[in-house]
Each structure stands twice: as structure tokens, then as C-alpha cells.
Protein backbone atom coordinates (compact mmCIF):
# COMPACT_ATOMS: atom_id res chain seq x y z
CA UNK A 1 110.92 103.10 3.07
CA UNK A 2 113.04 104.99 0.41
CA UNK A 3 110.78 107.99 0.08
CA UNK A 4 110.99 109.01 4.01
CA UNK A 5 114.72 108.92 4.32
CA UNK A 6 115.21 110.85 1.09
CA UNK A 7 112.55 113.38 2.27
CA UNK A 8 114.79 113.46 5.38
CA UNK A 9 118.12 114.06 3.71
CA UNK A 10 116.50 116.60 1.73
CA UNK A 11 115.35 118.17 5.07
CA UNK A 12 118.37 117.74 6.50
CA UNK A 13 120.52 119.50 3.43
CA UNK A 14 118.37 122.37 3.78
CA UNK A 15 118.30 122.84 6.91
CA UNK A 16 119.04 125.95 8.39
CA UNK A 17 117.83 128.23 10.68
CA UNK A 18 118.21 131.68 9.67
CA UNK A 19 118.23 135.07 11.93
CA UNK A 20 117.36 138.61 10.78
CA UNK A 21 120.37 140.38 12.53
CA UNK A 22 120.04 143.87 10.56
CA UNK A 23 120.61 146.44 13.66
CA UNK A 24 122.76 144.33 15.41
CA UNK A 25 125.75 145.06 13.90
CA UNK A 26 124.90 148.85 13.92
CA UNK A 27 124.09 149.35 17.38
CA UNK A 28 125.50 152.70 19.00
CA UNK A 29 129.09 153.17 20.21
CA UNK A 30 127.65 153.88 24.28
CA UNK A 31 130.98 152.60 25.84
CA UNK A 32 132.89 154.61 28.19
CA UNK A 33 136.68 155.04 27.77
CA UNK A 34 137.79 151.57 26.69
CA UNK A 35 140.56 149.35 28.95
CA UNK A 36 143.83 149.81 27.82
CA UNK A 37 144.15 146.47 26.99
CA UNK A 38 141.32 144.13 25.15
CA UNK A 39 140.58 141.63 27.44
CA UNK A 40 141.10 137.99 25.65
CA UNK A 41 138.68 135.90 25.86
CA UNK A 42 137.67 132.62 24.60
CA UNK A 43 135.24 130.26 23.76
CA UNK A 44 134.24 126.96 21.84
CA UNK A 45 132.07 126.91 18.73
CA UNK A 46 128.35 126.70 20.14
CA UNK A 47 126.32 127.70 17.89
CA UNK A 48 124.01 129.84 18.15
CA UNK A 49 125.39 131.21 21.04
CA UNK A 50 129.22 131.18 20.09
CA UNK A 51 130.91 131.67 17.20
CA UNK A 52 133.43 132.94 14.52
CA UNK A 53 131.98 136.65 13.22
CA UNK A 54 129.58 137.29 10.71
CA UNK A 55 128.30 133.99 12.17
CA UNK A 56 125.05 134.05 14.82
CA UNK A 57 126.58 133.98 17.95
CA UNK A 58 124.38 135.86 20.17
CA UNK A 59 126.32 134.89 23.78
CA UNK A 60 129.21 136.63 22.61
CA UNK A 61 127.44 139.68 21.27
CA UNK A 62 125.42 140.07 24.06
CA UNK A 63 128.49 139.88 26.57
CA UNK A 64 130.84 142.21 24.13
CA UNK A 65 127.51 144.94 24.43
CA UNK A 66 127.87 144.82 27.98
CA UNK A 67 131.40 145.45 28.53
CA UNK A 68 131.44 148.06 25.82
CA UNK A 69 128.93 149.69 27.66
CA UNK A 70 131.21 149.40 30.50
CA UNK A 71 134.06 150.55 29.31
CA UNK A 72 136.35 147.47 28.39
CA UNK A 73 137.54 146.69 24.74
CA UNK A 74 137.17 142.78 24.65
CA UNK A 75 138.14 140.32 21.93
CA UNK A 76 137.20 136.66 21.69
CA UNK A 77 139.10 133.53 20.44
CA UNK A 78 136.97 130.53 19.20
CA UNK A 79 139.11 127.30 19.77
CA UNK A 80 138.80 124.00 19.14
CA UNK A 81 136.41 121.51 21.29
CA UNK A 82 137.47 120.42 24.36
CA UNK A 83 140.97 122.49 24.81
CA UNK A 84 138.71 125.93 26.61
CA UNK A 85 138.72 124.61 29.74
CA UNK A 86 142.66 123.80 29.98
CA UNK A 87 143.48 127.08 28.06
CA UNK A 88 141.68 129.34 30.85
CA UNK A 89 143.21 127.09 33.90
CA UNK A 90 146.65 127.94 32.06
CA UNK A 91 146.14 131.39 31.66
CA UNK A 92 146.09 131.12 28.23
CA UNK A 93 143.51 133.75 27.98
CA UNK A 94 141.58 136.17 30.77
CA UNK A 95 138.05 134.59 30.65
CA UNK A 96 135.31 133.76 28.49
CA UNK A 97 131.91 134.91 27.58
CA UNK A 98 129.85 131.89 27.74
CA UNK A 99 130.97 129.64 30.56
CA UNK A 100 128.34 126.84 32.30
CA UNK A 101 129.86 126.94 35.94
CA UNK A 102 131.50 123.64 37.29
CA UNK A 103 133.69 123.18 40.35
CA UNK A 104 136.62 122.81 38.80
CA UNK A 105 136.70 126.23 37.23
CA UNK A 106 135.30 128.21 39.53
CA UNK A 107 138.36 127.24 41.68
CA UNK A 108 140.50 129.50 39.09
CA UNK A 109 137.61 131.63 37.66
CA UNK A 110 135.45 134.75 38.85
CA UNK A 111 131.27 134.20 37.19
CA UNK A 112 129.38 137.28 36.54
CA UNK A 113 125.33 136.68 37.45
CA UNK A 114 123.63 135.06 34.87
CA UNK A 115 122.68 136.75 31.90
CA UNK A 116 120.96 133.56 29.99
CA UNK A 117 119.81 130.41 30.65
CA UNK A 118 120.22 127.23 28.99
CA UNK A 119 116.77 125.45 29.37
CA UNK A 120 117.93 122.11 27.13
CA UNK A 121 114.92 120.58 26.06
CA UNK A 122 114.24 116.36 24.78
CA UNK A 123 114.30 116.29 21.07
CA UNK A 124 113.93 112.66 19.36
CA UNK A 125 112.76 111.82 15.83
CA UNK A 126 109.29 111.93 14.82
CA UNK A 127 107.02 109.49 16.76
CA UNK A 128 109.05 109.02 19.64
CA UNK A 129 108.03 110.26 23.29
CA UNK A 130 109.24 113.01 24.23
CA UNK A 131 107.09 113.30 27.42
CA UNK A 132 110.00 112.72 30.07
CA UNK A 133 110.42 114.98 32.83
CA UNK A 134 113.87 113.43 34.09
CA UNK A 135 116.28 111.69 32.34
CA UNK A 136 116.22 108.51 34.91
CA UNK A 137 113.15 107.90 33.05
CA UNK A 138 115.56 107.27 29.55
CA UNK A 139 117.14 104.62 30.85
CA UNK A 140 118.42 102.40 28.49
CA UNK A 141 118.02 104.67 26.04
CA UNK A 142 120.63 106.37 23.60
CA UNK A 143 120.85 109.93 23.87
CA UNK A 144 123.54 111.94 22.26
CA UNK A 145 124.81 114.60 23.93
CA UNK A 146 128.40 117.02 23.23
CA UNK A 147 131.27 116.01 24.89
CA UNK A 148 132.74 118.89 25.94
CA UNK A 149 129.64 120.09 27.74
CA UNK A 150 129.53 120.85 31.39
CA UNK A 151 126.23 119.33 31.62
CA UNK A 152 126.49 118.76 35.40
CA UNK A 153 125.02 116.63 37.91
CA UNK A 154 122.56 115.21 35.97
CA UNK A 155 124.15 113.31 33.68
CA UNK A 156 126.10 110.25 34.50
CA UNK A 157 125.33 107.12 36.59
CA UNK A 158 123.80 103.86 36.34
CA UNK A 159 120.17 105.24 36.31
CA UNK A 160 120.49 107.11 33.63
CA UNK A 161 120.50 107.08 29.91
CA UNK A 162 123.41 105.42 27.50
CA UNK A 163 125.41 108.53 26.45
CA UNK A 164 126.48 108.59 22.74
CA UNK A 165 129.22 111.13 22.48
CA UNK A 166 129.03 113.88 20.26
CA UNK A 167 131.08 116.46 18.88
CA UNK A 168 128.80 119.56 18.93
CA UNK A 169 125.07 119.84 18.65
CA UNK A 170 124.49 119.34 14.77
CA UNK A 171 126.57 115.90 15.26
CA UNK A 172 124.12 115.32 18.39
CA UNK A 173 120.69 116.33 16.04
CA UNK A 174 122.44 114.42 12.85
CA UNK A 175 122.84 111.04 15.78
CA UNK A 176 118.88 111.36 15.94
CA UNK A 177 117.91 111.56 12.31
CA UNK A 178 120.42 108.55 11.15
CA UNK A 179 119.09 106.22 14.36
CA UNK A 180 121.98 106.14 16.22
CA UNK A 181 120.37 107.74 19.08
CA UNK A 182 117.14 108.01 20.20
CA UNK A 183 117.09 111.42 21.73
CA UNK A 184 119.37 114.51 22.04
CA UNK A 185 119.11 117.97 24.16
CA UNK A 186 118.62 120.91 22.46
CA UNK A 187 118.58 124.24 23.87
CA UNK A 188 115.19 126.29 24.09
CA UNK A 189 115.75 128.91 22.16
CA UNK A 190 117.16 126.70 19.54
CA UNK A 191 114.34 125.13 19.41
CA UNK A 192 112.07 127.76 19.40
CA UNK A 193 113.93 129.16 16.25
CA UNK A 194 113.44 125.26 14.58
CA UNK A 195 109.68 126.01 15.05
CA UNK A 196 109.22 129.26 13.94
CA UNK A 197 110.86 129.06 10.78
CA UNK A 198 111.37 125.79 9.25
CA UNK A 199 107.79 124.79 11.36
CA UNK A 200 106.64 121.95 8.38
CA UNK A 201 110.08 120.24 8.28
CA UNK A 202 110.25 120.48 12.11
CA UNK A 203 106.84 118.48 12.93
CA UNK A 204 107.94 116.27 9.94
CA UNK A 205 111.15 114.49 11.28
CA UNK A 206 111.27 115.60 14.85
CA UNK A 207 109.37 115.80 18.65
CA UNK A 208 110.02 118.29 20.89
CA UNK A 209 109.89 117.93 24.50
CA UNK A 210 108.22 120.74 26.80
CA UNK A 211 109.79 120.14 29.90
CA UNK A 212 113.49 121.15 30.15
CA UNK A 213 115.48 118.50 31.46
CA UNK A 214 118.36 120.38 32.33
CA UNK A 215 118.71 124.12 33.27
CA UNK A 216 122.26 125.67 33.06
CA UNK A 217 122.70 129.27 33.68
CA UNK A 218 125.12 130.74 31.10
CA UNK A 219 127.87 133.49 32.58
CA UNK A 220 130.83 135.96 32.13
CA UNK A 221 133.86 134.84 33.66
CA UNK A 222 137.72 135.61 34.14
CA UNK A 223 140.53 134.48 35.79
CA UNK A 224 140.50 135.24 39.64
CA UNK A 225 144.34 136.98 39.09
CA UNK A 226 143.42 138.94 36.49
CA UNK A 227 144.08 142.82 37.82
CA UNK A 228 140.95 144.45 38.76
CA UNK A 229 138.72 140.94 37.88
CA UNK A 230 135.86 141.57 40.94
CA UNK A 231 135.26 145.38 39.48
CA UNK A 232 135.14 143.93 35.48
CA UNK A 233 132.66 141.53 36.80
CA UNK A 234 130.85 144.29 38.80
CA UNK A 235 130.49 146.45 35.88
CA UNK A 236 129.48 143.83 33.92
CA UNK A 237 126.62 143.28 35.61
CA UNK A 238 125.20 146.85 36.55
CA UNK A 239 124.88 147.16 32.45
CA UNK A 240 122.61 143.94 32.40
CA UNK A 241 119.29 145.74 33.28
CA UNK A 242 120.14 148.25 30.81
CA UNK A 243 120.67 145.72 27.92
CA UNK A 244 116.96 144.68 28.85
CA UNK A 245 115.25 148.08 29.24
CA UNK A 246 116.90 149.35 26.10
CA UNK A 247 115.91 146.29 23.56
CA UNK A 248 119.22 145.60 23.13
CA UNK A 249 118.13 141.81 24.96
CA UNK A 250 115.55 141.66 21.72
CA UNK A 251 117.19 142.54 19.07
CA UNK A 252 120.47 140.85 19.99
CA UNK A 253 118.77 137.50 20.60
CA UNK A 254 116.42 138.15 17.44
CA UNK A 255 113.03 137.67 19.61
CA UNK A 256 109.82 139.50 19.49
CA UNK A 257 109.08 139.57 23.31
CA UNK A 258 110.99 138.24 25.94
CA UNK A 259 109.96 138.10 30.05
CA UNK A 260 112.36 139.67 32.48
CA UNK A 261 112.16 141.75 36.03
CA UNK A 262 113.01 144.67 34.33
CA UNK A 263 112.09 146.90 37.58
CA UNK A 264 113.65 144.57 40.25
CA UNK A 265 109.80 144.47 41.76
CA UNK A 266 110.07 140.54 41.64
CA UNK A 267 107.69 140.38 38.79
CA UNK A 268 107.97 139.49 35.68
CA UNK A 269 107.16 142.10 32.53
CA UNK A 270 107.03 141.04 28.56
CA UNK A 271 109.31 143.34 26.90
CA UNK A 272 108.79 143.87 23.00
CA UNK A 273 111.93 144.23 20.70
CA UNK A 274 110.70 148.07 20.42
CA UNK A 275 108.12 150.62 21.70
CA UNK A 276 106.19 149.70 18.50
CA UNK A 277 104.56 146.42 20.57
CA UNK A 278 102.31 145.69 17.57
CA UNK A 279 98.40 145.52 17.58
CA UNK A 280 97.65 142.82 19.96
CA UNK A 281 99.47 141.03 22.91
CA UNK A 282 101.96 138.46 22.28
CA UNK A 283 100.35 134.74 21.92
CA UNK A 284 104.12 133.60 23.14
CA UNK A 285 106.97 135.67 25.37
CA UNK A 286 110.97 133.53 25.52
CA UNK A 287 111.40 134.12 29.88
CA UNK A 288 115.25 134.71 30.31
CA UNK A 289 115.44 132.59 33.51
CA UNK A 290 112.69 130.08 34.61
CA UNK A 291 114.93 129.58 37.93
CA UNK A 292 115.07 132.83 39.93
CA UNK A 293 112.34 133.53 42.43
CA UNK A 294 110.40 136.30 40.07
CA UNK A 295 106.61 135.82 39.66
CA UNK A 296 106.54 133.35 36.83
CA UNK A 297 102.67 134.55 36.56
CA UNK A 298 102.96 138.31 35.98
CA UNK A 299 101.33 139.73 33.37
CA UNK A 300 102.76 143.37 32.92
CA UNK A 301 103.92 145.20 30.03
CA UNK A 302 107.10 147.17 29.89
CA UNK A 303 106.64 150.06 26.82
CA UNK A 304 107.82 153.37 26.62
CA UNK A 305 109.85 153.17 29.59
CA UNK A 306 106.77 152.45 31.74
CA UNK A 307 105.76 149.04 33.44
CA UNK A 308 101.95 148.83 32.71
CA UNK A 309 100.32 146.17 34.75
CA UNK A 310 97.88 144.90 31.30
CA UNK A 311 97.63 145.10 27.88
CA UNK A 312 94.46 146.98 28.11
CA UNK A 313 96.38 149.62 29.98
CA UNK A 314 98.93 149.79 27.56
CA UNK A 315 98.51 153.26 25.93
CA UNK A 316 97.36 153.21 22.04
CA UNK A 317 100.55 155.41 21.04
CA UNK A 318 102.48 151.87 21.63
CA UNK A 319 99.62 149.79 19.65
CA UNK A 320 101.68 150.35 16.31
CA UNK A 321 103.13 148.24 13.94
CA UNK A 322 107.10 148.04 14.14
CA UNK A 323 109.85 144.94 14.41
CA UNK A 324 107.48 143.08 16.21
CA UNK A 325 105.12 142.26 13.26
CA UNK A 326 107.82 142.54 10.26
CA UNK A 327 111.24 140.28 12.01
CA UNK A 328 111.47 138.78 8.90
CA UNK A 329 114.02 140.98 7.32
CA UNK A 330 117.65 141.41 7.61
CA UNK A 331 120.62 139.80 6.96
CA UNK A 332 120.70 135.84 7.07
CA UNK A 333 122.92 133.35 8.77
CA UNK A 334 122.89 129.65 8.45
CA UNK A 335 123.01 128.52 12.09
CA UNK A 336 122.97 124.01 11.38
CA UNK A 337 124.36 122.51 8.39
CA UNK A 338 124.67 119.08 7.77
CA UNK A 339 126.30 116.85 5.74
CA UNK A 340 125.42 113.15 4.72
């Protein structure tokens, strides 16, 4: 029994996943004239998504791209676990830039549209079933999820699962591999990042669910009294589309192809990270919402500025070698760390 739980320490001491984010942090200055004053916003530590900088937090760069784009100087605050929500119904600070909606703050708070989604996805230790497509069916079981979370509807009740509180989602993953949980939820593209590049010590000590059991979309928000909130929010979103079209969705988010309506047609097109799609098609495109009404079967191609309804009719100038086929590169950042 010795050798497995010292090949699992090991694991766990080494693991981390690690992004290429050269290009992020030189993107182009495309704002207009900035707000007078830097909005303050705020948010817990959630990683990958939130952060402190020169840490992945690709939430937070994604919304502070959009609102330099449209025009408003923004600065974010990472504070402690569960003292966000109070801070923003004080006033404590104008918004944040990674908010799950819940009814008590959107009685103080104005939500942009979604610009992720939070597809959280059963993760248990090696062996165990992961095959549940509701958490009813856990019953009984332990599954460690963060405290803080606005997880929503679906958690809670007698039907359900024990909970085992957790402080963030490495204490939730650490739970799992020292048995004091069965399960946890990890988010999709999390867990699409555990696969790609630690993909031996993944299958090793973990299962992976396919079906998300919860969906959360992830939003903008500031405070309803906040001067001029409905036209920040407006802006906001009008630069969404554009963060697709232009990459900027790719290379902020560190993925090779992602699916999006990137026309408003209804359809969904696979987008590479540039106009350099590779060689061949992609064996695997990360959709940015599974919950919207777009054609989840779609098949087109968005190069070059052009939708192209198939590979085949994507033209050979596109065909080239470029991020897609060399992501590797870059600076790195640790994104789990644990500590036994």
C-alpha cells in the first residue's frame, strides 16, 4: 500500500498545471479614452480564473480587455474568501469581474451577458464512478465542494450528497486524494488543462466525469448606483464579439480552438487561436456556452475573417502551421499547488 500513496504525494507535489501566456501580456493598447476614474473591482482567489498578477487568472484578463477596449481604466482587488459578497453589498468596491449570479446580489448589482461558462464537471480518485448525471444520484456520498461558492439550486437538500466544506478548489481536489471525500467539482476547462498536460499523472490518481453537473454562467457586474452603471455594462458587452473574432478569446484563455456564434447566425463556428489554423481540423474545440440556443452541431470554420461552412472549404493560405501546432511555449505559471 506504501508505494501508491507515495506515488501520489509525489504527484501531488508536482503538480501543476502550467499555461503558455507569452502575448498576453503584450496585447495592443485598443482602448478608447480611459474613465476618469479606475473602476474598483474585486474578486476572490479562483484560480485559474482569478487571481493576484503575474498569476493565471484568465476571468480577470479577459474582463480588463474588454473594458479597455471600451474605454474604462479598471483595477481589481483579490480579497480574502468569503468577505466579496459583503464588500460589494457595502459599497466597498464598484463591481467585480467574475461574479456567478444569485438573488441576493442581483438585488444590489447590474450582470453584464455572459462571457464564460462554468461547466463543473465530477472528479473522484482513480476507480471511482464518475458516470453521474445529477448529483441526487451521490447521495450519501462525500463531495467537497468551496464554501464560498454560489453554486445555486442544486446543491443542498436531503437528496443530495454530504457536503464537505472546502476552502478553495486545491483544498476540494487535495479532500479527494487523502479520502476524505469521494468526489469534488472541477471546472471544464480546468480539467481540460489536467489532461492535456500532466495526461499520465491525471489517468493515474483521478476520473473525470463527462457530464457537467452544474452549469454557472460567469459575468461582469457593478453596483446598480454606480453613475453611468447600465452604459459600462452596455459597452462591455458590444466588445465581446470582438474579443472572439480577434483571437483575443484564444490566446487569453490559452486554447487552440474554441466554438462560438461569432456571426450571430445561431450557429456555432470553431475559431483557431490565429489565421494559421494548422494542417488538419481540430480532433477537439472548448464551446464557450453549452446553454444558449446556438446549433450545438455546426460545423463551420471562422479564418481570415470569413465563416467557411467546412474544413474542405477552408482556403489552403490558412492550412499553415502557427500557435495552433507549437502552444507549448511561453511563459509558465503554476496554477495548483499542494502541500502535504
Amino acid at each position: 500500500m506504501r508505494g501508491p500513496i507515495k506515488g501520489c504525494r509525489r504527484f501531488l507535489l508536482r503538480f501543476a498545471l502550467c499555461f503558455g501566456l507569452s502575448g498576453v501580456l503584450t496585447l495592443p493598447a485598443l482602448a478608447q479614452t480611459p474613465a476618469s476614474k479606475p473602476l474598483r473591482l474585486a474578486s476572490t482567489p479562483w484560480t485559474p480564473f482569478t487571481n493576484e498578477p503575474g498569476k493565471a487568472r484568465f476571468a480577470l484578463d479577459l474582463v480588463h480587455a474588454a473594458l479597455e477596449r471600451a474605454g474604462f481604466a479598471a483595477n481589481t482587488t483579490v480579497v480574502q474568501e468569503g468577505k466579496l459578497t459583503s464588500a460589494l453589498l457595502k459599497g466597498e468596491y464598484d463591481g467585480s469581474a467574475a461574479l456567478w449570479k444569485d438573488p441576493e446580489r442581483e438585488k444590489t448589482l447590474l450582470y453584464s451577458k455572459p462571457y464564460l461558462e462554468n461547466r463543473l464537471i465530477l472528479v473522484g480518485r482513480k476507480g471511482s464512478d464518475v458516470s453521474a448525471a445529477s448529483l441526487s444520484v451521490l447521495k450519501g456520498k462525500r463531495v467537497a465542494l468551496v464554501e464560498t461558492y454560489a453554486y445555486g439550486d442544486a446543491i443542498g437538500g436531503s437528496s443530495g450528497p454530504t457536503l464537505v466544506r472546502s476552502t478553495s478548489e486545491e483544498d476540494s481536489l487535495q479532500k479527494v486524494l487523502s479520502k476524505n471525500a469521494e468526489y469534488t467539482l472541477i471546472d471544464e476547462l480546468v480539467v481540460e488543462y489536467i489532461l492535456k498536460n500532466y495526461p499520465g499523472p491525471a489517468k493515474d490518481f483521478l476520473a473525470f466525469g463527462s457530464k457537467p453537473l452544474i452549469v454557472r454562467t460567469l459575468h461582469f457586474a457593478v453596483r446598480k448606483d454606480l453613475p453611468n452603471a447600465a452604459m459600462i455594462i452596455d459597452k462591455f458587452n458590444a466588445e465581446l464579439p470582438v474579443l472572439i473574432a480577434d483571437h483575443t478569446y484564444n490566446r487569453l484563455l490559452q486554447l487552440d480552438w474554441i466554438q462560438a456564434d461569432v456571426n450571430g447566425d445561431g450557429k456555432l463556428e470553431n475559431i483557431p487561436m490565429s489565421d494559421r489554423a494548422g494542417a488538419t481540423p481540430p480532433d477537439h474545440s472548448y464551446k464557450l456556452a453549452t446553454s444558449s440556443s446556438e446549433d450545438s452541431n455546426s460545423t463551420g470554420f471562422y479564418v481570415g475573417g470569413k465563416v467557411y461552412q467546412n474544413w474542405s472549404t477552408v482556403p489552403d493560405a490558412f492550412k499553415l502551421a502557427g500557435p495552433n501546432d507549437t502552444l507549448s511555449g511561453g511563459t509558465k505559471f503554476s496554477i495548483f499547488s499542494f502541500r502535504f
